[in-house]
PDB file of N, CA and C in Angstrom:
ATOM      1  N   UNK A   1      22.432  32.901  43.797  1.00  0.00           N
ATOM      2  CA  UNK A   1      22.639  32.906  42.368  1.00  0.00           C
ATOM      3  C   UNK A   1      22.873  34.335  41.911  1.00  0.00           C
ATOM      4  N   UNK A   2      23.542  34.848  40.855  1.00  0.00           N
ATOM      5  CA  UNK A   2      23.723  36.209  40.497  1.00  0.00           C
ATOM      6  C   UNK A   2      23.883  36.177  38.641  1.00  0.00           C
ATOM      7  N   UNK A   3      23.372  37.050  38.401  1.00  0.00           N
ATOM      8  CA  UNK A   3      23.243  37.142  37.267  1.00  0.00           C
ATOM      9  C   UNK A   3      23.830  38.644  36.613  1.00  0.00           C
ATOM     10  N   UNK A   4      24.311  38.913  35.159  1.00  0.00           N
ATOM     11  CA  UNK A   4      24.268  39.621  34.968  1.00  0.00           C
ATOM     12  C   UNK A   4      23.440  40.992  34.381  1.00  0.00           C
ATOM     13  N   UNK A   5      22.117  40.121  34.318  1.00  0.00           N
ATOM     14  CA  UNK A   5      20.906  41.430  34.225  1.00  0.00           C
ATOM     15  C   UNK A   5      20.748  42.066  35.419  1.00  0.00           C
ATOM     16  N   UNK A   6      20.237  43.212  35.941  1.00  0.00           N
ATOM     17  CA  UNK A   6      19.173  43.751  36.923  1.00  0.00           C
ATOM     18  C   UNK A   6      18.550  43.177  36.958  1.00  0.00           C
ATOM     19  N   UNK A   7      17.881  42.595  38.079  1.00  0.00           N
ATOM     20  CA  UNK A   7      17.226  41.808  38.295  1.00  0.00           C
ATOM     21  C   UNK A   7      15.410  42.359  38.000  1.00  0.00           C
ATOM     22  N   UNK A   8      14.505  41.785  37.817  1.00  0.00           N
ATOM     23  CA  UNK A   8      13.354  42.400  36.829  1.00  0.00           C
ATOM     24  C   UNK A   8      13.639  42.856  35.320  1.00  0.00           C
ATOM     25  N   UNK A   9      14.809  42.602  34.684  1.00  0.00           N
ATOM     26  CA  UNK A   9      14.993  42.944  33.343  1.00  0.00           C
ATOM     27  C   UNK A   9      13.992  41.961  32.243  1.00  0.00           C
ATOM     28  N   UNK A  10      14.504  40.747  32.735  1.00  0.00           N
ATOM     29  CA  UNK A  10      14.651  39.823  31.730  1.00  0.00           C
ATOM     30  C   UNK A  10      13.368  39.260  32.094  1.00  0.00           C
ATOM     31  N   UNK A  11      12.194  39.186  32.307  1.00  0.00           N
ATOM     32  CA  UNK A  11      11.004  38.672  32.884  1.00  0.00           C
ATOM     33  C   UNK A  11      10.891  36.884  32.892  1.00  0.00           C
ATOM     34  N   UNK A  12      11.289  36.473  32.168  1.00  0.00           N
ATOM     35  CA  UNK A  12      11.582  35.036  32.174  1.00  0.00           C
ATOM     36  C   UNK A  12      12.181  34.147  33.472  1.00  0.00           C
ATOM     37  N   UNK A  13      13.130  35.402  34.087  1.00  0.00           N
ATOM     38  CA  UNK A  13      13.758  34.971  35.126  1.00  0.00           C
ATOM     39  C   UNK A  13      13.273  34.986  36.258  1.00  0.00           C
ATOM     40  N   UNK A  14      11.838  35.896  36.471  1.00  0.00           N
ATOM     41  CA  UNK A  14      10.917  35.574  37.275  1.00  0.00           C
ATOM     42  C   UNK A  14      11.643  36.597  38.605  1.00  0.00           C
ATOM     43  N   UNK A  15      12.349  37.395  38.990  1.00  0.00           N
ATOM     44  CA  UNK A  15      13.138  37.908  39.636  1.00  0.00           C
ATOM     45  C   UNK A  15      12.409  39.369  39.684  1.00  0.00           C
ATOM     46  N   UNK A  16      12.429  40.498  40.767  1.00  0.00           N
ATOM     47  CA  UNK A  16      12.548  41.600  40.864  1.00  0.00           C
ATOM     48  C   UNK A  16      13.564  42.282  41.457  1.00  0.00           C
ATOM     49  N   UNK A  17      13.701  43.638  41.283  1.00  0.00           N
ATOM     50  CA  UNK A  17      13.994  44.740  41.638  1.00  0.00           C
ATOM     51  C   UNK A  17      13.588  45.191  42.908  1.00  0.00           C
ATOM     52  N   UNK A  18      14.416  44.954  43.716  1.00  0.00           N
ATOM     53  CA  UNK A  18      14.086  45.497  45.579  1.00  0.00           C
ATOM     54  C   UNK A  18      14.854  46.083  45.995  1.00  0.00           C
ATOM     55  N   UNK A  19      14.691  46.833  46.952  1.00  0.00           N
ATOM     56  CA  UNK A  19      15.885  47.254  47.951  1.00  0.00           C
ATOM     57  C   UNK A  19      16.545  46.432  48.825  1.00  0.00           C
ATOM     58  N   UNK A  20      17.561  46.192  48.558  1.00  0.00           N
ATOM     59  CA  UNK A  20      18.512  45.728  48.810  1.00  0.00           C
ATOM     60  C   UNK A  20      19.583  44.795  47.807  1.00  0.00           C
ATOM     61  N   UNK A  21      18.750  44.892  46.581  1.00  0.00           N
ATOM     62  CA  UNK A  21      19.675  44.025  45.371  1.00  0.00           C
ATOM     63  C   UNK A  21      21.006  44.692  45.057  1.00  0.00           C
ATOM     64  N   UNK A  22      22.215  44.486  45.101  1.00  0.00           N
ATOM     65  CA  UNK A  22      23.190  44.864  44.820  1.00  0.00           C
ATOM     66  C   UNK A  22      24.090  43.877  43.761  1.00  0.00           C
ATOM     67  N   UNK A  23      25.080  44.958  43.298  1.00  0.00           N
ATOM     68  CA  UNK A  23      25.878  44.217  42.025  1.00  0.00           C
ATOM     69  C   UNK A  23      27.331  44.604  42.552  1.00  0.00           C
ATOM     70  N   UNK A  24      28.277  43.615  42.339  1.00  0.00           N
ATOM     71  CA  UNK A  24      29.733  44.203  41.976  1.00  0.00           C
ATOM     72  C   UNK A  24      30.295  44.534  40.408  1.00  0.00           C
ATOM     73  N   UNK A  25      30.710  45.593  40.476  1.00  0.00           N
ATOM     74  CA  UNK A  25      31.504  45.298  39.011  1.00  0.00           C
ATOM     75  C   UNK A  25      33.081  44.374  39.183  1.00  0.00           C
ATOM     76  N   UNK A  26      33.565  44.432  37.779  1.00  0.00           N
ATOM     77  CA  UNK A  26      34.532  43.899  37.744  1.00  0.00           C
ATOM     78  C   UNK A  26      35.949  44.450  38.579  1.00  0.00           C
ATOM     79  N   UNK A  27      35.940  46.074  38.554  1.00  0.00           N
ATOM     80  CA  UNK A  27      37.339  46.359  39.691  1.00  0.00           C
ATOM     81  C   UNK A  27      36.383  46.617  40.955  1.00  0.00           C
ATOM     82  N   UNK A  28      35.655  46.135  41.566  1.00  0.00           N
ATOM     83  CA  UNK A  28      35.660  45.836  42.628  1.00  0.00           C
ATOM     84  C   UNK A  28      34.615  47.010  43.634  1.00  0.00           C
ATOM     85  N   UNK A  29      34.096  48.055  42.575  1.00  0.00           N
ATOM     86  CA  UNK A  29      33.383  48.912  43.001  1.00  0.00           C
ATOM     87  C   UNK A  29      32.014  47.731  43.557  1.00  0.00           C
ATOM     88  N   UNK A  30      31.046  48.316  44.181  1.00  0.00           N
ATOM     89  CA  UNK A  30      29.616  47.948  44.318  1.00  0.00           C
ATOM     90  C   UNK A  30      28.555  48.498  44.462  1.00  0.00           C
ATOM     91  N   UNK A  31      27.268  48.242  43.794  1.00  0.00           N
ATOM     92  CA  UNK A  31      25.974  49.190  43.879  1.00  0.00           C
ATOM     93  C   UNK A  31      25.251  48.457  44.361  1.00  0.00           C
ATOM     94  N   UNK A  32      24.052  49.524  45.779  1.00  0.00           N
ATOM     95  CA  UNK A  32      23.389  48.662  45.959  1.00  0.00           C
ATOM     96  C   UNK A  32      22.162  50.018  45.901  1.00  0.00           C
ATOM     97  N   UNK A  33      21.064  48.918  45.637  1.00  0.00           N
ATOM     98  CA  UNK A  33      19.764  49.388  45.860  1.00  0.00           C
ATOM     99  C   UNK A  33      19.273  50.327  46.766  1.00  0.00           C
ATOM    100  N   UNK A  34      18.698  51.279  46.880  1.00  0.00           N
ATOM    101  CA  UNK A  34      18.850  51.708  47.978  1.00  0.00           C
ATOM    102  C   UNK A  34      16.907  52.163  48.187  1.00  0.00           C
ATOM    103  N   UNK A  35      16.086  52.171  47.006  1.00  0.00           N
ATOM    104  CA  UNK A  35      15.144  52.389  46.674  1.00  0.00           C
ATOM    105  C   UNK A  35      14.444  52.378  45.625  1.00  0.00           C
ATOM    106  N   UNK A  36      13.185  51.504  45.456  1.00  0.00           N
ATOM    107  CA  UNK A  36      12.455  51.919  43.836  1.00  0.00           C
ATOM    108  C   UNK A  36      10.877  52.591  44.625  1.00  0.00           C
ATOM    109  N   UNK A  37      10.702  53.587  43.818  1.00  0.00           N
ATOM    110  CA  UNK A  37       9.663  54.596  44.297  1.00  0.00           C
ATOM    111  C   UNK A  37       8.646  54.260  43.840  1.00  0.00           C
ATOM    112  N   UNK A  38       7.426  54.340  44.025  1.00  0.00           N
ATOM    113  CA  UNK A  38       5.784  53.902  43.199  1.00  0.00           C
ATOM    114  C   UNK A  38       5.978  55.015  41.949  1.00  0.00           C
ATOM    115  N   UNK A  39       6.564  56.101  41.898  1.00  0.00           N
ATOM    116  CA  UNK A  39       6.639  56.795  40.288  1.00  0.00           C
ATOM    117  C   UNK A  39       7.608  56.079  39.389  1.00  0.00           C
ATOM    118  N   UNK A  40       8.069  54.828  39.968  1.00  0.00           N
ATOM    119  CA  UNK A  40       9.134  54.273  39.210  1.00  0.00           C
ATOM    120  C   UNK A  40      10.331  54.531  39.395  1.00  0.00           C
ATOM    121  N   UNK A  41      11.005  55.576  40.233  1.00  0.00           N
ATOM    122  CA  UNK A  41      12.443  56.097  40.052  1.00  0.00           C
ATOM    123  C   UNK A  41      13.195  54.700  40.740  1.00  0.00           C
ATOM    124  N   UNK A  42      14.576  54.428  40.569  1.00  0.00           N
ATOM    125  CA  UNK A  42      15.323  53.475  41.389  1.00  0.00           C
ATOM    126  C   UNK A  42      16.530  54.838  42.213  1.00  0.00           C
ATOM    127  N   UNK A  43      16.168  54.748  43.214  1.00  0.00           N
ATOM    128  CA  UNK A  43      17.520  55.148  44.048  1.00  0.00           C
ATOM    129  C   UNK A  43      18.474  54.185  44.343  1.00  0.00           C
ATOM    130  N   UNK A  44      19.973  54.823  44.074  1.00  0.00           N
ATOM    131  CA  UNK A  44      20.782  53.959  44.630  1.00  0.00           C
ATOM    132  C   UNK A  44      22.357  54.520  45.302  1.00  0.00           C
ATOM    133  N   UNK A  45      23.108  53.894  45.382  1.00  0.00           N
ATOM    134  CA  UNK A  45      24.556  54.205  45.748  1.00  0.00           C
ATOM    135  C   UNK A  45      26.049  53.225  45.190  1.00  0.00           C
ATOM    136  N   UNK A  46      26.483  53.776  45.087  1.00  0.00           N
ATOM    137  CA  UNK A  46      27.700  53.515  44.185  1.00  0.00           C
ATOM    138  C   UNK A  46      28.881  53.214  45.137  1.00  0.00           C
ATOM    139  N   UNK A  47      29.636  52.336  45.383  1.00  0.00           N
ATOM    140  CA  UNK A  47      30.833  52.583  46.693  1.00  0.00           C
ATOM    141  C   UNK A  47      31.875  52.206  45.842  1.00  0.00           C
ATOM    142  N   UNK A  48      33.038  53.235  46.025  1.00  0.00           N
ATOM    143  CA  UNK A  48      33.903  52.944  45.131  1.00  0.00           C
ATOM    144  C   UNK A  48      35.445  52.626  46.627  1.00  0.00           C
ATOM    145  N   UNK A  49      35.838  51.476  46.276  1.00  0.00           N
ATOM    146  CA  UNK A  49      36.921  50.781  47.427  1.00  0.00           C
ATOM    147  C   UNK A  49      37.527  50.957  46.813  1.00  0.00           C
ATOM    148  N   UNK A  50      38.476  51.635  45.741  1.00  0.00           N
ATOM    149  CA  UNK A  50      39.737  51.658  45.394  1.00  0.00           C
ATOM    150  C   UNK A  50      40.644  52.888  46.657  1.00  0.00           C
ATOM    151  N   UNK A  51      40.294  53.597  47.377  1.00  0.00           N
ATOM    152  CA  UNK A  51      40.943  54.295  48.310  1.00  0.00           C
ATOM    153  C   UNK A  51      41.442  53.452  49.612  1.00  0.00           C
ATOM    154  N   UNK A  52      42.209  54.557  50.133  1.00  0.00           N
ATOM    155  CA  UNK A  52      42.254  54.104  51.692  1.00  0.00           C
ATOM    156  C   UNK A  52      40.783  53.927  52.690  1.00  0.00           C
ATOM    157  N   UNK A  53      39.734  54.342  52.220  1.00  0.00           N
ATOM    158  CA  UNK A  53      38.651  54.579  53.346  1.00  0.00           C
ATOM    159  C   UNK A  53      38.031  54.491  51.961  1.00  0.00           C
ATOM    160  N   UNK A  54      36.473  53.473  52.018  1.00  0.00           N
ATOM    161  CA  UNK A  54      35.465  54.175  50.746  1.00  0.00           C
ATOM    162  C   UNK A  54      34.431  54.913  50.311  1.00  0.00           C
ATOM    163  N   UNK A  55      34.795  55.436  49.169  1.00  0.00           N
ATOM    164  CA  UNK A  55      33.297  56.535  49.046  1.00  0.00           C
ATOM    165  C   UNK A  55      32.030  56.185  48.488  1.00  0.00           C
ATOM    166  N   UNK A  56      31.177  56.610  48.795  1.00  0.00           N
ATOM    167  CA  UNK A  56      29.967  56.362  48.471  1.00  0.00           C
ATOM    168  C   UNK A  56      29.433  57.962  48.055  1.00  0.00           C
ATOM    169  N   UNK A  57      29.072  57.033  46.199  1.00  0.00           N
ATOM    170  CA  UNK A  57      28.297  58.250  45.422  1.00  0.00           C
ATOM    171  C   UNK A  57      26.377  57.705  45.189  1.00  0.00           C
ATOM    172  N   UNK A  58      25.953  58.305  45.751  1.00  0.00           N
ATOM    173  CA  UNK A  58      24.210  58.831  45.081  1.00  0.00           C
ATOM    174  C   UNK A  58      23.864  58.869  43.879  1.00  0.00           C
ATOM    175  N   UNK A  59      22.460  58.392  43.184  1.00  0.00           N
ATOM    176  CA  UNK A  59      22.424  58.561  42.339  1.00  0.00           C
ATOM    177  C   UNK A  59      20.929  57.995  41.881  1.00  0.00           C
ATOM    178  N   UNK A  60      20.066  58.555  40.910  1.00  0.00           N
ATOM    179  CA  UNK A  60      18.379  57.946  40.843  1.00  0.00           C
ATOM    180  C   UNK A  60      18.445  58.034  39.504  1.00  0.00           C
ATOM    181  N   UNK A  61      17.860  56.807  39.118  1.00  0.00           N
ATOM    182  CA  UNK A  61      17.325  57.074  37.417  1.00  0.00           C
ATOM    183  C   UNK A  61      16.101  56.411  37.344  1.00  0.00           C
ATOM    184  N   UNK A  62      15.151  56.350  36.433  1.00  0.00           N
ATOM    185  CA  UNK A  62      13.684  55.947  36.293  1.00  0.00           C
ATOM    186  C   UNK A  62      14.094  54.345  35.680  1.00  0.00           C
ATOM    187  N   UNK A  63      13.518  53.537  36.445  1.00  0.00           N
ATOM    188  CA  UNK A  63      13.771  52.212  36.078  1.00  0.00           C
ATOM    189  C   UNK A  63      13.779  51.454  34.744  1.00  0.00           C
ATOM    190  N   UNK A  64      13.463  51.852  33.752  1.00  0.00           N
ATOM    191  CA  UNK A  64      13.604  51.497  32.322  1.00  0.00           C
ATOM    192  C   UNK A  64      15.066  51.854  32.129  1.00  0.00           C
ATOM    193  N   UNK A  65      15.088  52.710  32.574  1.00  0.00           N
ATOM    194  CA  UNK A  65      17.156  53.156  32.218  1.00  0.00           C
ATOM    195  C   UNK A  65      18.138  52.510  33.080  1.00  0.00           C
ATOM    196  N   UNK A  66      17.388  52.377  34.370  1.00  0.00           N
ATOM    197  CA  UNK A  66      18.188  52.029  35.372  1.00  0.00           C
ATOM    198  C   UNK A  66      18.967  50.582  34.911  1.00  0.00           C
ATOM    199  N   UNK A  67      17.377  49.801  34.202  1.00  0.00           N
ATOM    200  CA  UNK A  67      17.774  48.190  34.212  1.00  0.00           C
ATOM    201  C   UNK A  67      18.760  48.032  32.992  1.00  0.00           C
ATOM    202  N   UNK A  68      18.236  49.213  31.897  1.00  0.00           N
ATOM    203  CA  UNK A  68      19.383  49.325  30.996  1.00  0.00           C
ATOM    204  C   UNK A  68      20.886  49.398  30.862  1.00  0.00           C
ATOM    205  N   UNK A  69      20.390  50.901  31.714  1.00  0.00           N
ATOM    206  CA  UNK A  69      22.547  51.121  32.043  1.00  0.00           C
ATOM    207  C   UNK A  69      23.186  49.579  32.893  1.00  0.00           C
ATOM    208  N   UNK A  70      22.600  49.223  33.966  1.00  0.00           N
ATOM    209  CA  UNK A  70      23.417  48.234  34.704  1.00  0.00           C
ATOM    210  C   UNK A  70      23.218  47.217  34.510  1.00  0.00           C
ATOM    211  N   UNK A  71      22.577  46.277  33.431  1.00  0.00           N
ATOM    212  CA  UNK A  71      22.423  44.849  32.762  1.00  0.00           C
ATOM    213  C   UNK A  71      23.969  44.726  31.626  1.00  0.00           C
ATOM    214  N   UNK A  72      24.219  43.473  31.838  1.00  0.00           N
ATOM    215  CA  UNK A  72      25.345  43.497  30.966  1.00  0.00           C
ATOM    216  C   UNK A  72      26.275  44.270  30.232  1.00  0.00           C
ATOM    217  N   UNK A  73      26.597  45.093  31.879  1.00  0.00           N
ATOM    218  CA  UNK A  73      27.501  46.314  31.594  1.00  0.00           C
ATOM    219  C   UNK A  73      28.577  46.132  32.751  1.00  0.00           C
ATOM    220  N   UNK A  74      29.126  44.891  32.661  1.00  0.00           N
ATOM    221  CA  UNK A  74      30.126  44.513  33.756  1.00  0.00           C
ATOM    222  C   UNK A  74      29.508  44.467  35.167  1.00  0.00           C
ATOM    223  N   UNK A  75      28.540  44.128  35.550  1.00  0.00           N
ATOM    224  CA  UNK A  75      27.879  44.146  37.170  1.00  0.00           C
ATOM    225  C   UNK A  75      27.644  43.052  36.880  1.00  0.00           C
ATOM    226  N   UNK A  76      27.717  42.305  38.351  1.00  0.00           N
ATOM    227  CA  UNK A  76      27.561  40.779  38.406  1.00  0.00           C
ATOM    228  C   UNK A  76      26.520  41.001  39.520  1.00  0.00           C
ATOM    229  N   UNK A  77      25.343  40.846  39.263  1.00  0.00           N
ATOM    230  CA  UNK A  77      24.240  41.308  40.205  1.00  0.00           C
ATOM    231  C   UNK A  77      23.782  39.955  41.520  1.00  0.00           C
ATOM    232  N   UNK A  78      23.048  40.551  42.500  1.00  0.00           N
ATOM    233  CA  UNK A  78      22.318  39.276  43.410  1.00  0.00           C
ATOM    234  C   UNK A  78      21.239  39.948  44.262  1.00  0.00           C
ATOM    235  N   UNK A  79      20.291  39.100  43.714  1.00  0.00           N
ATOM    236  CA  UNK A  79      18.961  39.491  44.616  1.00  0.00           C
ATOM    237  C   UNK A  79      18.786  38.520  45.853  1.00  0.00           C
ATOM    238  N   UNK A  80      19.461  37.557  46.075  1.00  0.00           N
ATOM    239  CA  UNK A  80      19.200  36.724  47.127  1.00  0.00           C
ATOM    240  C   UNK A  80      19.831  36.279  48.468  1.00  0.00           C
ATOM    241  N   UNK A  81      21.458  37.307  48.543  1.00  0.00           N
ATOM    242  CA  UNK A  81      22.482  36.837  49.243  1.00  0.00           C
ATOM    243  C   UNK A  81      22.468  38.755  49.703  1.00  0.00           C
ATOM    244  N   UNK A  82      22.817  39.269  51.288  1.00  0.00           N
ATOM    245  CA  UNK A  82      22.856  40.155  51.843  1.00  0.00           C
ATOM    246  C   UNK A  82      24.336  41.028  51.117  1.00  0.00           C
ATOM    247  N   UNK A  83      23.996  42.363  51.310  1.00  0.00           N
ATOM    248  CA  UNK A  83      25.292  42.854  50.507  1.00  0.00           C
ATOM    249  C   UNK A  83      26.135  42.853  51.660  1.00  0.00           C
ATOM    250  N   UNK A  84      27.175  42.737  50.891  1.00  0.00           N
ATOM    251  CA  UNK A  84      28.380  42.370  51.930  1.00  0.00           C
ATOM    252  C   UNK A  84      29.526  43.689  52.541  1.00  0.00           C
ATOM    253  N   UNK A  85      28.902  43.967  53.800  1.00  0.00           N
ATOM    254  CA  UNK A  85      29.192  45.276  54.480  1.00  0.00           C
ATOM    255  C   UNK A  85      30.122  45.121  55.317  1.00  0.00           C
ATOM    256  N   UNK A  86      30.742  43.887  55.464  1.00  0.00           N
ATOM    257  CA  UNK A  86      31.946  43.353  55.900  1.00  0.00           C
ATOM    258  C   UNK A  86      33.127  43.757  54.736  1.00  0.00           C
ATOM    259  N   UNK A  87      32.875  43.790  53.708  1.00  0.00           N
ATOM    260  CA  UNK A  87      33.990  43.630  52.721  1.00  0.00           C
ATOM    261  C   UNK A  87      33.554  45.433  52.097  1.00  0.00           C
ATOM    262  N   UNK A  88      33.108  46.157  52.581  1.00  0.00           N
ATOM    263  CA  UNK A  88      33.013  48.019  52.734  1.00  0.00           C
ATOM    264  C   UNK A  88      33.606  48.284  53.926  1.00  0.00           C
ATOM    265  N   UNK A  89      33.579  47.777  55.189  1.00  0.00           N
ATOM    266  CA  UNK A  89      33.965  48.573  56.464  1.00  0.00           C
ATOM    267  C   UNK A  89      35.212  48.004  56.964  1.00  0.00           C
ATOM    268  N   UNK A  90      35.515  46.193  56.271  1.00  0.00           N
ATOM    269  CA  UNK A  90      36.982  45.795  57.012  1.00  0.00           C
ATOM    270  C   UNK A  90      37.701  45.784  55.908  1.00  0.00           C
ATOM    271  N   UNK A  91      37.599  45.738  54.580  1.00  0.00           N
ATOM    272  CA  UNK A  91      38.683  45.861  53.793  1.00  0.00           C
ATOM    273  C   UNK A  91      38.128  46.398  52.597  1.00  0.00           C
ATOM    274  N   UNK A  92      39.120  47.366  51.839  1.00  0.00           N
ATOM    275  CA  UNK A  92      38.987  48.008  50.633  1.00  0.00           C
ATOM    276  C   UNK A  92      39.495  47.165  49.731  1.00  0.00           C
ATOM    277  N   UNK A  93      38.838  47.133  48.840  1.00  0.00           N
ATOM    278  CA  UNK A  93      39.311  46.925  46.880  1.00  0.00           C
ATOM    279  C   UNK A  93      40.577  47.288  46.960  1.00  0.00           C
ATOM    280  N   UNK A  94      40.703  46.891  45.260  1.00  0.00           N
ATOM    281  CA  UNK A  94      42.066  47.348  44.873  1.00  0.00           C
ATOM    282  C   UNK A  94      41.730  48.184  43.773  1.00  0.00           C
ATOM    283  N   UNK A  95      40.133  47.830  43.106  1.00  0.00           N
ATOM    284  CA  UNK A  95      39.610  48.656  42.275  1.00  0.00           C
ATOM    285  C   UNK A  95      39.419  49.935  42.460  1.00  0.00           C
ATOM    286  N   UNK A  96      39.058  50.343  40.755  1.00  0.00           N
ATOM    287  CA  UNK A  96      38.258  52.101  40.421  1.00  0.00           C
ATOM    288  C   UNK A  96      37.223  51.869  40.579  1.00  0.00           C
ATOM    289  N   UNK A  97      36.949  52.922  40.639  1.00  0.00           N
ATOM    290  CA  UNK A  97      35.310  53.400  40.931  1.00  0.00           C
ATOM    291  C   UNK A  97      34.946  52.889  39.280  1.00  0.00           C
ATOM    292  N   UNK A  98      33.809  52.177  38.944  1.00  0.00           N
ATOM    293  CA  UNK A  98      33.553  52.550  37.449  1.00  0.00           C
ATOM    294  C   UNK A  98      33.049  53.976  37.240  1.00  0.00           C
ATOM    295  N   UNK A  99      34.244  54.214  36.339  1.00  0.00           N
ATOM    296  CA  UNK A  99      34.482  55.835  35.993  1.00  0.00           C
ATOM    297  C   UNK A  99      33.022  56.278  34.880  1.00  0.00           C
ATOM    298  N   UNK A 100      32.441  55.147  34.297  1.00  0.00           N
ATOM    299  CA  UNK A 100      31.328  54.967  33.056  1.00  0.00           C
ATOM    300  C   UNK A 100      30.135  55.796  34.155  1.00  0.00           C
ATOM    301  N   UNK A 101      29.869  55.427  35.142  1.00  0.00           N
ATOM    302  CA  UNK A 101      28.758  55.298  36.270  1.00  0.00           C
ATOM    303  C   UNK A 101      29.146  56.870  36.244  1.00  0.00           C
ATOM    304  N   UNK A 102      30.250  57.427  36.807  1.00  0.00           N
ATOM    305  CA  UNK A 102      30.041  58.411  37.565  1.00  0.00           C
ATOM    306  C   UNK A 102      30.270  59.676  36.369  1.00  0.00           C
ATOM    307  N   UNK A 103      30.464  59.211  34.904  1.00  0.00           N
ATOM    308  CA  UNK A 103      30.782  60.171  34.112  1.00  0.00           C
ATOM    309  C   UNK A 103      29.475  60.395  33.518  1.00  0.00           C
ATOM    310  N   UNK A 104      28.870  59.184  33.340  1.00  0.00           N
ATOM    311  CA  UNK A 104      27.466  59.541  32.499  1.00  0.00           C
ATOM    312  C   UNK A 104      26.460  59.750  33.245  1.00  0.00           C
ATOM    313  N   UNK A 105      26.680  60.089  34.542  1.00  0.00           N
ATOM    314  CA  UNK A 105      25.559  60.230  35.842  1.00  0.00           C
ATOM    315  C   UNK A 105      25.878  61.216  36.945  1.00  0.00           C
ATOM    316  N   UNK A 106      24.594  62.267  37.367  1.00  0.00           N
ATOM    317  CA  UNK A 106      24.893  63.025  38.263  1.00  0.00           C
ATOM    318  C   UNK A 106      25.049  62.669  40.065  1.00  0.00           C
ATOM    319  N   UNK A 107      26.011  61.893  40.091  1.00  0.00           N
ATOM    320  CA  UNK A 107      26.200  61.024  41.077  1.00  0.00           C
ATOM    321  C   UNK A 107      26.616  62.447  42.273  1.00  0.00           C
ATOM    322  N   UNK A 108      25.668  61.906  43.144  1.00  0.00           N
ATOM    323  CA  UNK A 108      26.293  63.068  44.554  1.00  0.00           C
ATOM    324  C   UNK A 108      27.053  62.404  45.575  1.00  0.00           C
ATOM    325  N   UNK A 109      28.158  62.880  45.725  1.00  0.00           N
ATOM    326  CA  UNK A 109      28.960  62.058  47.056  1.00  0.00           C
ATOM    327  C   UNK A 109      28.387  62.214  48.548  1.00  0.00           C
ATOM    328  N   UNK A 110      28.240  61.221  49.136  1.00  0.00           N
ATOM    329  CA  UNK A 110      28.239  60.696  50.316  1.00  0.00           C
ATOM    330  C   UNK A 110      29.417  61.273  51.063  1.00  0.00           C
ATOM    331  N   UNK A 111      28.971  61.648  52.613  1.00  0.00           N
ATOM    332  CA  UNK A 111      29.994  61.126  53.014  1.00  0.00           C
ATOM    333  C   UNK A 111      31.120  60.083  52.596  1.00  0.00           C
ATOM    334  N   UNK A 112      32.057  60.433  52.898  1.00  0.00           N
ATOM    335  CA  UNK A 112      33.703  59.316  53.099  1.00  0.00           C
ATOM    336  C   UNK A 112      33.331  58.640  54.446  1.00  0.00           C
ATOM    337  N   UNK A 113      33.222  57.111  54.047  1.00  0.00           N
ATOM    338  CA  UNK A 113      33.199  56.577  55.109  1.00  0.00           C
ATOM    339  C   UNK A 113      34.433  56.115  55.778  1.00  0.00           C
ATOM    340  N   UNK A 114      34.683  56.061  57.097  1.00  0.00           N
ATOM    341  CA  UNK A 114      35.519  55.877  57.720  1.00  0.00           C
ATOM    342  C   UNK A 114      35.423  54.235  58.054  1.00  0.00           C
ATOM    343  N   UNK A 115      36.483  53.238  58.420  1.00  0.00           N
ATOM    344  CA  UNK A 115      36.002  52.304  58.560  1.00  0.00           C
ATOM    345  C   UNK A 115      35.163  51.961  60.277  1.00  0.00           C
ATOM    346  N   UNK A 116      34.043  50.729  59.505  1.00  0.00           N
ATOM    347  CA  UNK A 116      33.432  50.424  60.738  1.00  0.00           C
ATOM    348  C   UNK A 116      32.177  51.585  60.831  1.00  0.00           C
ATOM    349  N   UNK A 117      32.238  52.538  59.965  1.00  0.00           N
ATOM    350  CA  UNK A 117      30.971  53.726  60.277  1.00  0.00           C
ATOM    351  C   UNK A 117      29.872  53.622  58.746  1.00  0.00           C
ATOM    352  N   UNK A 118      28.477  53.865  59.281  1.00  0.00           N
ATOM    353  CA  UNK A 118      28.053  53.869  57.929  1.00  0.00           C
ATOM    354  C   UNK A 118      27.824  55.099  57.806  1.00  0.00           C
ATOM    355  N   UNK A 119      27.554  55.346  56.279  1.00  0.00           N
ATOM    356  CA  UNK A 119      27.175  56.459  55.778  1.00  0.00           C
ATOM    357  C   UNK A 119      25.707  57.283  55.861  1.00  0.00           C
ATOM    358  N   UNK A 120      25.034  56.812  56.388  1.00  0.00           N
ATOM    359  CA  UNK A 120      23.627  57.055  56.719  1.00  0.00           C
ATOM    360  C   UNK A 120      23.221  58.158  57.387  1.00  0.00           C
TER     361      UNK A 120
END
């Protein structure tokens, strides 16, 4: 199932915030979880497939903002289905990076992944 809150936003929905929850936006970028810290921070990463090869940008905000910025802000989120690392390493988007993410955030680039390699 996927929703468009962050998952832990909406408390009704009975859902949390883990590592490994990831969202697509609408051109085709994807974020996934990458960490929530006991001080609260959420780490995460940004992969933007609009290139030949895709990049992956860094990025942490304190979870009250986190669930803010990425709830019904074009991310189609899922806490229950594995992120899909088949569709990062065998084929790229046709999408932008959401340009919103990386303008209003001190996003650090990753390595350029090459295909078939992770960024880690």
């Amino acid at each position: 199932m996927s929703t468009a809150q962050v998952p832990g936003y909406v408390e009704a929905n009975a859902d949390k915030l883990h590592v490994g929850c990831w969202a697509e936006s609408a051109d085709g970028s994807l974020l996934l979880v990458e960490g929530v810290t006991r001080d609260g921070s959420v780490k995460y990463s940004v992969i933007d497939r609009s290139g030949d090869t895709p990049a992956e940008y860094y990025g942490e905000l304190v979870e009250p903002a986190f669930k803010a910025e990425f709830s019904d802000a074009g991310w189609t989120w899922h806490d229950k289905q594995k992120f899909p690392w088949a569709s990062v390493h065998g084929g790229v988007g046709s999408g932008a990076l959401a340009k919103s993410v990386v303008a209003d955030r001190d996003l650090l680039p990753a390595v350029t992944m090459g295909r078939g390699q992770l960024a880690h």
